[in-house]
N, C-alpha and C. Protein backbone atom coordinates (compact mmCIF):
# COMPACT_ATOMS: atom_id res chain seq x y z
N UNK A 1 67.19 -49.57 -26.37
CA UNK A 1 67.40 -48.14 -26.22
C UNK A 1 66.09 -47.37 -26.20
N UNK A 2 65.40 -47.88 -26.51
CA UNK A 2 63.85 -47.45 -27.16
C UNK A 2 63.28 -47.07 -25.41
N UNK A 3 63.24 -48.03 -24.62
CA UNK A 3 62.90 -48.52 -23.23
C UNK A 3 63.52 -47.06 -22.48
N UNK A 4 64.64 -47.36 -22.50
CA UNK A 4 65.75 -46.60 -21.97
C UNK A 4 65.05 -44.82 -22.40
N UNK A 5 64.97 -44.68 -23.47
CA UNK A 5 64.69 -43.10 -23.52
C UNK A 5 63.08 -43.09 -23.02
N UNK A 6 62.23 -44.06 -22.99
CA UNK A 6 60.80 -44.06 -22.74
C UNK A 6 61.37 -43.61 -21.17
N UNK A 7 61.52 -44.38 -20.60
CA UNK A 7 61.95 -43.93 -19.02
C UNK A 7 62.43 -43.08 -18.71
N UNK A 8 63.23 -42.51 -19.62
CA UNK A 8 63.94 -40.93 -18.99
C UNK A 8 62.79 -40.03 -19.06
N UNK A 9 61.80 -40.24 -20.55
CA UNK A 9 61.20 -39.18 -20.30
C UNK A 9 60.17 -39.11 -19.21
N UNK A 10 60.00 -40.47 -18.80
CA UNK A 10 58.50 -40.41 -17.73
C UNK A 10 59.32 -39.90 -16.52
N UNK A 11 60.62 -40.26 -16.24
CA UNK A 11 60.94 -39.67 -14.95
C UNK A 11 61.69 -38.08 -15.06
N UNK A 12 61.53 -37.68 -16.54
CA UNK A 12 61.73 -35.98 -16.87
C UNK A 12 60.25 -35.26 -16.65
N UNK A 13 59.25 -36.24 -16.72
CA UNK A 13 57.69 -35.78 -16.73
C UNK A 13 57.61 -35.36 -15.18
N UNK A 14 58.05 -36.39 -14.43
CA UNK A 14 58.21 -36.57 -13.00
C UNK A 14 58.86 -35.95 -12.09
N UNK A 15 59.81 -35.32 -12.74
CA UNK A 15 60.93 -34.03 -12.19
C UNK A 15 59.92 -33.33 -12.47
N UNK A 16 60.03 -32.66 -13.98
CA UNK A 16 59.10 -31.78 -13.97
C UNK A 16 57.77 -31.15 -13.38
N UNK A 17 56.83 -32.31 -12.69
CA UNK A 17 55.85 -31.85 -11.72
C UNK A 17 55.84 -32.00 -10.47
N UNK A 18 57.06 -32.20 -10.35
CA UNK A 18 57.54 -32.13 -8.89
C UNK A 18 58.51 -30.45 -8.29
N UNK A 19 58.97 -30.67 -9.46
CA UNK A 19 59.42 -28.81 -9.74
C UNK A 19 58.55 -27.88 -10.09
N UNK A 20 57.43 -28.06 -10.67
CA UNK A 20 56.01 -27.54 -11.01
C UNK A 20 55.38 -27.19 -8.89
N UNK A 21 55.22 -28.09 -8.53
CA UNK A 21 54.59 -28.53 -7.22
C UNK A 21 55.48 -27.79 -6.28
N UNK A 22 56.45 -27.74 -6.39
CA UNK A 22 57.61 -26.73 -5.22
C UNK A 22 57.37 -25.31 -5.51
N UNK A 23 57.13 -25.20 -7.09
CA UNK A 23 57.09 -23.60 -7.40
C UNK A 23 55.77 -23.01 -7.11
N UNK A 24 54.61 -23.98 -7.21
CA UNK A 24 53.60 -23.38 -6.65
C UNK A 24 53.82 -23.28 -4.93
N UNK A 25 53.95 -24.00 -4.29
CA UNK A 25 53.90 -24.02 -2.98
C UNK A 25 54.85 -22.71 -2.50
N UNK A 26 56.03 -22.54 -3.33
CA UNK A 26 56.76 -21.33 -3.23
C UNK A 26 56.06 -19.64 -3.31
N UNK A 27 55.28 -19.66 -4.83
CA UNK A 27 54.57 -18.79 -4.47
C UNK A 27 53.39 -18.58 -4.01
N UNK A 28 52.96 -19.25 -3.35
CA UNK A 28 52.12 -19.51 -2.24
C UNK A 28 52.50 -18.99 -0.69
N UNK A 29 53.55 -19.31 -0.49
CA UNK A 29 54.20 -19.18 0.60
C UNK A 29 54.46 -17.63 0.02
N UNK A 30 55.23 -17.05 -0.60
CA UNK A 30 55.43 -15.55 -1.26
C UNK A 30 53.73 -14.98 -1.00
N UNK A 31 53.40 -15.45 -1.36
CA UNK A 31 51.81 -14.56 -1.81
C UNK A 31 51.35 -14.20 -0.26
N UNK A 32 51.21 -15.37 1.03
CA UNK A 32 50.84 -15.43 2.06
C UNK A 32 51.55 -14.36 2.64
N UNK A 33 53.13 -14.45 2.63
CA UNK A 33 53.70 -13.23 2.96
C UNK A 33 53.52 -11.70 2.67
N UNK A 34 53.39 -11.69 1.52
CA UNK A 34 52.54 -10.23 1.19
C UNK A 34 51.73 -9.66 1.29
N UNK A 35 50.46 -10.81 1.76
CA UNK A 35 49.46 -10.58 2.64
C UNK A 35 49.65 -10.06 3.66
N UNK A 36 50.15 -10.76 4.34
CA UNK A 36 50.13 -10.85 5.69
C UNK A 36 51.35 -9.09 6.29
N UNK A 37 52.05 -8.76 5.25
CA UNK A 37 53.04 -7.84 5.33
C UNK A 37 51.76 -6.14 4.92
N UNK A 38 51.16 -6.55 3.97
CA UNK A 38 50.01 -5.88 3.70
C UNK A 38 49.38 -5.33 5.06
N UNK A 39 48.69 -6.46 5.32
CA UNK A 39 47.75 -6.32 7.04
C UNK A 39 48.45 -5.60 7.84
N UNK A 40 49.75 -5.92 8.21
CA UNK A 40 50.83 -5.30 9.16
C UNK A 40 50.86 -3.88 8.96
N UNK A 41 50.95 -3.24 7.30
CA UNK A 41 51.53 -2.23 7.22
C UNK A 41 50.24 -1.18 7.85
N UNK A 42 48.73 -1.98 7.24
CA UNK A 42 47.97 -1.03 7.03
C UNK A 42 47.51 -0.60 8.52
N UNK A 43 47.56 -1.65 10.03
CA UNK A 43 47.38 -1.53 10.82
C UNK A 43 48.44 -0.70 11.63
N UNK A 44 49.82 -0.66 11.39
CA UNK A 44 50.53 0.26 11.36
C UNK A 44 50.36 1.68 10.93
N UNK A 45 49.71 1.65 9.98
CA UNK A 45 49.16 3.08 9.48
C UNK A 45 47.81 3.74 9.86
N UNK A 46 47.32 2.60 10.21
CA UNK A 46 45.84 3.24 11.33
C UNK A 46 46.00 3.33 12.70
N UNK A 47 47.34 3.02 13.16
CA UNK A 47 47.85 3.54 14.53
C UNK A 47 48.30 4.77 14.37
N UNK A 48 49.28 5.36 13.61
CA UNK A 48 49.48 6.28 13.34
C UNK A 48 48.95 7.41 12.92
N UNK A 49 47.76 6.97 12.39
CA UNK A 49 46.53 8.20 11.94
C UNK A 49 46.08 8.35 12.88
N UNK A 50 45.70 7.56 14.07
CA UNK A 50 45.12 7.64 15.27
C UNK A 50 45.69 8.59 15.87
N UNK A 51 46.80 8.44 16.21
CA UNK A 51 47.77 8.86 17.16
C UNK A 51 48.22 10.70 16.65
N UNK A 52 48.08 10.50 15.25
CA UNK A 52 47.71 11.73 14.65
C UNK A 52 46.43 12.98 15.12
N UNK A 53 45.70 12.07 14.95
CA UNK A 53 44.13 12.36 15.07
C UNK A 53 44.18 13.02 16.47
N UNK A 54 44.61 12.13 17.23
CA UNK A 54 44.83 12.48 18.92
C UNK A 54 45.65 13.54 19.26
N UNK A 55 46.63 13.45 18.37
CA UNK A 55 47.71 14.53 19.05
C UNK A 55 47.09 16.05 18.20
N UNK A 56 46.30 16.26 17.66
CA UNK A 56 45.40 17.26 16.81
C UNK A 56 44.12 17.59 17.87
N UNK A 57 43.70 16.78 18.23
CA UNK A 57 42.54 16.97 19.00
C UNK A 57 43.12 17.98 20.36
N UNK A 58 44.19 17.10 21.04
CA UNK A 58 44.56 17.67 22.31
C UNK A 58 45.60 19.07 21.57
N UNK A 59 46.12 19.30 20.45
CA UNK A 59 46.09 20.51 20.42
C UNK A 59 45.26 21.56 20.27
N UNK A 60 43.88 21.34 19.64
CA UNK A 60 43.21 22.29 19.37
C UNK A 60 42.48 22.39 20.86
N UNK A 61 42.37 21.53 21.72
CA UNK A 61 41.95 21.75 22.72
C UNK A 61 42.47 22.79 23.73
N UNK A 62 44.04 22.33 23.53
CA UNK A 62 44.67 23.30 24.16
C UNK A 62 44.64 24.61 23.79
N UNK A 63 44.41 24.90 22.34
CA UNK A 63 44.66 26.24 21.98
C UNK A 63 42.84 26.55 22.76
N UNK A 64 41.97 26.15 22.84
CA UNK A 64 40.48 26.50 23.25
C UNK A 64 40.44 26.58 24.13
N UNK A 65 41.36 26.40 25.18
CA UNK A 65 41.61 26.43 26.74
C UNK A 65 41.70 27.97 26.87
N UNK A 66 41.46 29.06 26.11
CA UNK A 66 41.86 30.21 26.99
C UNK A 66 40.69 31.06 26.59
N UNK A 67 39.84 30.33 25.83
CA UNK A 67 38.39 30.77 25.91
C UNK A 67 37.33 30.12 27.05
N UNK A 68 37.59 28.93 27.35
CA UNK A 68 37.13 28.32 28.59
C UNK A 68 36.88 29.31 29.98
N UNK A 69 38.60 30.02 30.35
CA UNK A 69 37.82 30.87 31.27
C UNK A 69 36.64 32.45 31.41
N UNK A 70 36.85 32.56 29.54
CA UNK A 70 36.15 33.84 29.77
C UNK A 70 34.43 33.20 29.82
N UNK A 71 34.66 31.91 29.30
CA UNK A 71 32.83 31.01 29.23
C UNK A 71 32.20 31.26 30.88
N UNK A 72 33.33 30.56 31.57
CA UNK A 72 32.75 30.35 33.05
C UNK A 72 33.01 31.78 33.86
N UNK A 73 33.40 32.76 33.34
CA UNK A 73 32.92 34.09 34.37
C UNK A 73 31.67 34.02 33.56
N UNK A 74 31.45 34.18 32.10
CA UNK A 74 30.16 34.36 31.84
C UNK A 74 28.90 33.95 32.45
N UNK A 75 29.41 32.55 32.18
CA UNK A 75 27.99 31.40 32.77
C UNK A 75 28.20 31.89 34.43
N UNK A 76 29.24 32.31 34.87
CA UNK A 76 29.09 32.31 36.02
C UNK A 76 28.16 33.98 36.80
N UNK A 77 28.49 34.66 36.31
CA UNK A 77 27.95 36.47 36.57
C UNK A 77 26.54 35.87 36.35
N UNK A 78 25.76 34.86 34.97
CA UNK A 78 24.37 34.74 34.55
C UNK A 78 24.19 34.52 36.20
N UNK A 79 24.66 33.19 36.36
CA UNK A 79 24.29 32.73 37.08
C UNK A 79 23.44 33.59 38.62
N UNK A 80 24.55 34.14 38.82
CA UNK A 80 24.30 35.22 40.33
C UNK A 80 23.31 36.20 39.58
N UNK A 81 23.43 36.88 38.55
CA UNK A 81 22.40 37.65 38.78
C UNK A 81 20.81 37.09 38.38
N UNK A 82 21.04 35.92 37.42
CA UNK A 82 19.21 35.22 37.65
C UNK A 82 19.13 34.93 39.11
N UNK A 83 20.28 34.22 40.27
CA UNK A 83 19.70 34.05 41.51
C UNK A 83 19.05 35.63 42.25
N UNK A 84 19.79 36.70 41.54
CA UNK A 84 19.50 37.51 42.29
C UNK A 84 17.69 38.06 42.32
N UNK A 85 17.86 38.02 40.62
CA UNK A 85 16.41 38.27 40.07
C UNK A 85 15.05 37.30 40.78
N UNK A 86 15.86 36.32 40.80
CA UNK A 86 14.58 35.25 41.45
C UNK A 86 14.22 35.69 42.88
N UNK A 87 15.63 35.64 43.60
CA UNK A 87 15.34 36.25 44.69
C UNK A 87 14.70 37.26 45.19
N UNK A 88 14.68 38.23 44.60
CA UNK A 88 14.44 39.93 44.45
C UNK A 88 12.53 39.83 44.37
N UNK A 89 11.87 38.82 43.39
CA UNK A 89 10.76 38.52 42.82
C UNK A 89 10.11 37.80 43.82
N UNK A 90 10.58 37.38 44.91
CA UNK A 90 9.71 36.16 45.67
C UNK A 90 9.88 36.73 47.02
């Protein structure tokens, strides 16, 4: 009997780090996933800031669009009257 319980326990030792060995590999496999769910989210969220960023830009642009034309009569009147001045001088 002596034999008999010696052997159960070496093959209870033997379960045991074999159930030890599944549970690591388990959370291993868990851990990789959370990583990897991590990466996903955060690149998901730097598309979206982007896309943020962008849709901010082309509004403020748009709202600056109605100063644009009073720029180019400006730059534009300089324009004709330095040609005129140059002209006028030579």
């Amino acid at each position: 009997m002596n034999i008999l319980s010696i052997i159960g326990n070496l093959l209870g030792i033997g379960k045991d780090a074999l159930n030890n060995r599944a549970e690591l590999r388990r959370l291993k496999a868990q851990q990789e996933h959370s990583i990897l769910e991590a990466q996903t989210k955060a690149q998901v969220d730097r598309i979206l800031s982007n896309t943020d960023s962008d849709n901010q830009i082309d509004l403020i642009t748009a709202q600056d669009k109605k100063h644009t034309l009073k720029d180019e009569v400006i730059t534009y009147l300089f324009l004709v009257v330095s040609t005129k001045i140059i002209n006028c001088t030579f």
